[in-house]
Protein backbone atom coordinates (compact mmCIF):
# COMPACT_ATOMS: atom_id res chain seq x y z
CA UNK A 1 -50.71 64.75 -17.42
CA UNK A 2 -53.36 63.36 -19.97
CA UNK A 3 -56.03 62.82 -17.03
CA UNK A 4 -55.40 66.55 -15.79
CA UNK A 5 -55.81 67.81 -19.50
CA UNK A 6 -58.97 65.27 -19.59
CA UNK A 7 -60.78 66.09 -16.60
CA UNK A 8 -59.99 70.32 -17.27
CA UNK A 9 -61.71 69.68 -20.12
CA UNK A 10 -64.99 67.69 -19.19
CA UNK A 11 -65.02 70.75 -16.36
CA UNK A 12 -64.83 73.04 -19.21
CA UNK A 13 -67.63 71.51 -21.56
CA UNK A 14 -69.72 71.36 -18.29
CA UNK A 15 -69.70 74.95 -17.64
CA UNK A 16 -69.83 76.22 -20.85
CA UNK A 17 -72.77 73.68 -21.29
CA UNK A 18 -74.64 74.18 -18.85
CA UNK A 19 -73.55 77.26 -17.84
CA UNK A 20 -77.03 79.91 -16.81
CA UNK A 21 -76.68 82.77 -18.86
CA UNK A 22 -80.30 84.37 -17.93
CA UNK A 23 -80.89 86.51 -14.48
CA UNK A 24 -84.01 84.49 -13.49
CA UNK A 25 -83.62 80.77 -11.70
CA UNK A 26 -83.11 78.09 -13.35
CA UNK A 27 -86.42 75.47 -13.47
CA UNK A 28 -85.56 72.49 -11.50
CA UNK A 29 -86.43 70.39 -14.80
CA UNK A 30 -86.55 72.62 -17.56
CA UNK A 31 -87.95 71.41 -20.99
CA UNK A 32 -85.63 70.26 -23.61
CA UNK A 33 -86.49 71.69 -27.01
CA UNK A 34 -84.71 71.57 -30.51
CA UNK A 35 -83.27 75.08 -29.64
CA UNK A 36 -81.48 73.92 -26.57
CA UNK A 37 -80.06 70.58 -28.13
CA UNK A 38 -78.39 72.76 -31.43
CA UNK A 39 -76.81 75.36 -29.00
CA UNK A 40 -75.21 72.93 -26.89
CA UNK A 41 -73.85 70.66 -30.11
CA UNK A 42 -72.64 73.49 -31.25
CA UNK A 43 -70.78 74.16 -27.81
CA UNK A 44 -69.28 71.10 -28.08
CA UNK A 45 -68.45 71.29 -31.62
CA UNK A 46 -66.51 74.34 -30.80
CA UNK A 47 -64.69 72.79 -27.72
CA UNK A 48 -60.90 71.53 -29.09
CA UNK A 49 -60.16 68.24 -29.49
CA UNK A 50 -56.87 66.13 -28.22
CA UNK A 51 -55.73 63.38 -30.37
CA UNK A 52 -54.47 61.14 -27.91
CA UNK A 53 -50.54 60.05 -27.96
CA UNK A 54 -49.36 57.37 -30.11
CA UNK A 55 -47.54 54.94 -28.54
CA UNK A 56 -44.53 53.41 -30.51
CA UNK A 57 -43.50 49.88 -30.87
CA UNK A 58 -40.81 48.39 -32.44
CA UNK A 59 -41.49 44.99 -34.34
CA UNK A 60 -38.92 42.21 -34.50
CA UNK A 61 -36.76 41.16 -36.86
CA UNK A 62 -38.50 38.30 -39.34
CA UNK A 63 -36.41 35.00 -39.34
CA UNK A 64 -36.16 32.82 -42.42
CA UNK A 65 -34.49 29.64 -43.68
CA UNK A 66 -31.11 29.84 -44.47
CA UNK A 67 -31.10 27.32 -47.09
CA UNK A 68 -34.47 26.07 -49.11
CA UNK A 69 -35.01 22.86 -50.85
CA UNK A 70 -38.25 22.15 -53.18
CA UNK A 71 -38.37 18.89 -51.87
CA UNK A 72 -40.33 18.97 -47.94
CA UNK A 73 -38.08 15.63 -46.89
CA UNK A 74 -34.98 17.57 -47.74
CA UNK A 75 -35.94 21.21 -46.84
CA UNK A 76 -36.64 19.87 -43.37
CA UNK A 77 -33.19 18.08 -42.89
CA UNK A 78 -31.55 21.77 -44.84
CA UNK A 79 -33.60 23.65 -41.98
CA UNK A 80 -32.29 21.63 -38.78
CA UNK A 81 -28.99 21.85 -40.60
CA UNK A 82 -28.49 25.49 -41.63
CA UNK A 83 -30.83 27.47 -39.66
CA UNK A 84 -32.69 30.07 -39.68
CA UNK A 85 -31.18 33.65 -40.18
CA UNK A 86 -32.60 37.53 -39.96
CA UNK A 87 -33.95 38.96 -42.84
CA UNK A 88 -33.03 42.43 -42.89
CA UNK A 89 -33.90 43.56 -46.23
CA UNK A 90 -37.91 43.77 -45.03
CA UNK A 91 -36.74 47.35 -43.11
CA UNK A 92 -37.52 49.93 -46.12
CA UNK A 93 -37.89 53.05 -43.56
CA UNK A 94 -41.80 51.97 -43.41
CA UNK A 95 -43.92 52.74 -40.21
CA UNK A 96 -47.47 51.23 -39.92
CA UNK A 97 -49.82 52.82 -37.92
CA UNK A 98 -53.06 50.99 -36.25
CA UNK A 99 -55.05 50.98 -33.49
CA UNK A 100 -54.92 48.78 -30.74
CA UNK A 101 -58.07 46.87 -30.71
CA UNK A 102 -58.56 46.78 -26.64
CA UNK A 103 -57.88 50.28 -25.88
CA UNK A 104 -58.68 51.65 -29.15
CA UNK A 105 -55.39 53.80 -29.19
CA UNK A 106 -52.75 54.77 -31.95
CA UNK A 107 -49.57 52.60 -32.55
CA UNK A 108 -46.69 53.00 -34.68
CA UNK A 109 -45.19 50.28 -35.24
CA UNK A 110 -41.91 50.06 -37.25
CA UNK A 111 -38.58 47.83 -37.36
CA UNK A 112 -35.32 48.66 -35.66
CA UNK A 113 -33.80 50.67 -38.19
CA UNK A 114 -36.33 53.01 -39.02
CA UNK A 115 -37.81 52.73 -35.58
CA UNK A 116 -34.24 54.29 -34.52
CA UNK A 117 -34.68 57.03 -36.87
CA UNK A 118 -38.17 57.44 -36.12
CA UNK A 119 -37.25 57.90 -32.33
CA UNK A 120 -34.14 60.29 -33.05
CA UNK A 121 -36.79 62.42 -35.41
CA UNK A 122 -39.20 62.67 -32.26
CA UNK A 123 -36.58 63.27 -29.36
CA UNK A 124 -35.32 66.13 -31.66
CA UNK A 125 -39.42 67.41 -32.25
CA UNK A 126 -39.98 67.25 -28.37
CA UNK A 127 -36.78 69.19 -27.72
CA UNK A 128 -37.96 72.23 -30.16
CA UNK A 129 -35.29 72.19 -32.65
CA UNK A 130 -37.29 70.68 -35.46
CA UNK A 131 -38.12 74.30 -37.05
């Protein structure tokens, strides 16, 4: 659907760019002057833009030690012996939002909880009843 929308788009900057709007034919090379170059950045200036679509991601629980000990000797043995467990309390309704550095597009990024709610808020939005 995106790559429809896209390539609509580059055929609509292309005629509105360099669309002919005088009777006479076109040169085969005609000279570029300032003139030219501010009407057609102003084209494009009017075209819309699409942000793309941020993708969503849920991040994992963290995990922590069950049990600490200021001594390393002991805190090792406490760690083989106790665990680790999930630490909840880092989920305060917080999304982050970045870009991915290959593609260069928007993530959200949040942890289950608010992830869930994040997710419930947008299914709702797509449907149309968030007025």
């Amino acid at each position: 659907m995106l790559k429809n929308i896209e390539s609509e788009m580059l055929k609509n900057i292309e005629s509105t760019i360099f669309a002919n709007t005088s009777n006479t034919p076109a040169e085969p090379n005609p000279p570029l002057t300032m003139d030219m170059l501010r009407e057609t950045m102003q084209k494009v200036a009017a075209l819309p833009v699409v942000p793309p679509i941020p993708q969503l991601m849920q991040m994992p629980w963290p995990k922590r030690q069950a049990r600490t000990h200021r001594k390393q000797r002991v805190n090792k043995k406490w760690a083989k012996k106790y665990g680790n467990i999930i630490d909840t309390s880092v989920d305060t309704g917080e999304c982050y939002m970045f870009r991915e550095f290959l593609y260069d597009k928007p993530v959200i990024a949040a942890y289950p909880w608010s992830f869930e709610k994040l997710r419930h808020a947008l299914s709702i939005l797509e449907k149309g009843g968030g007025d």
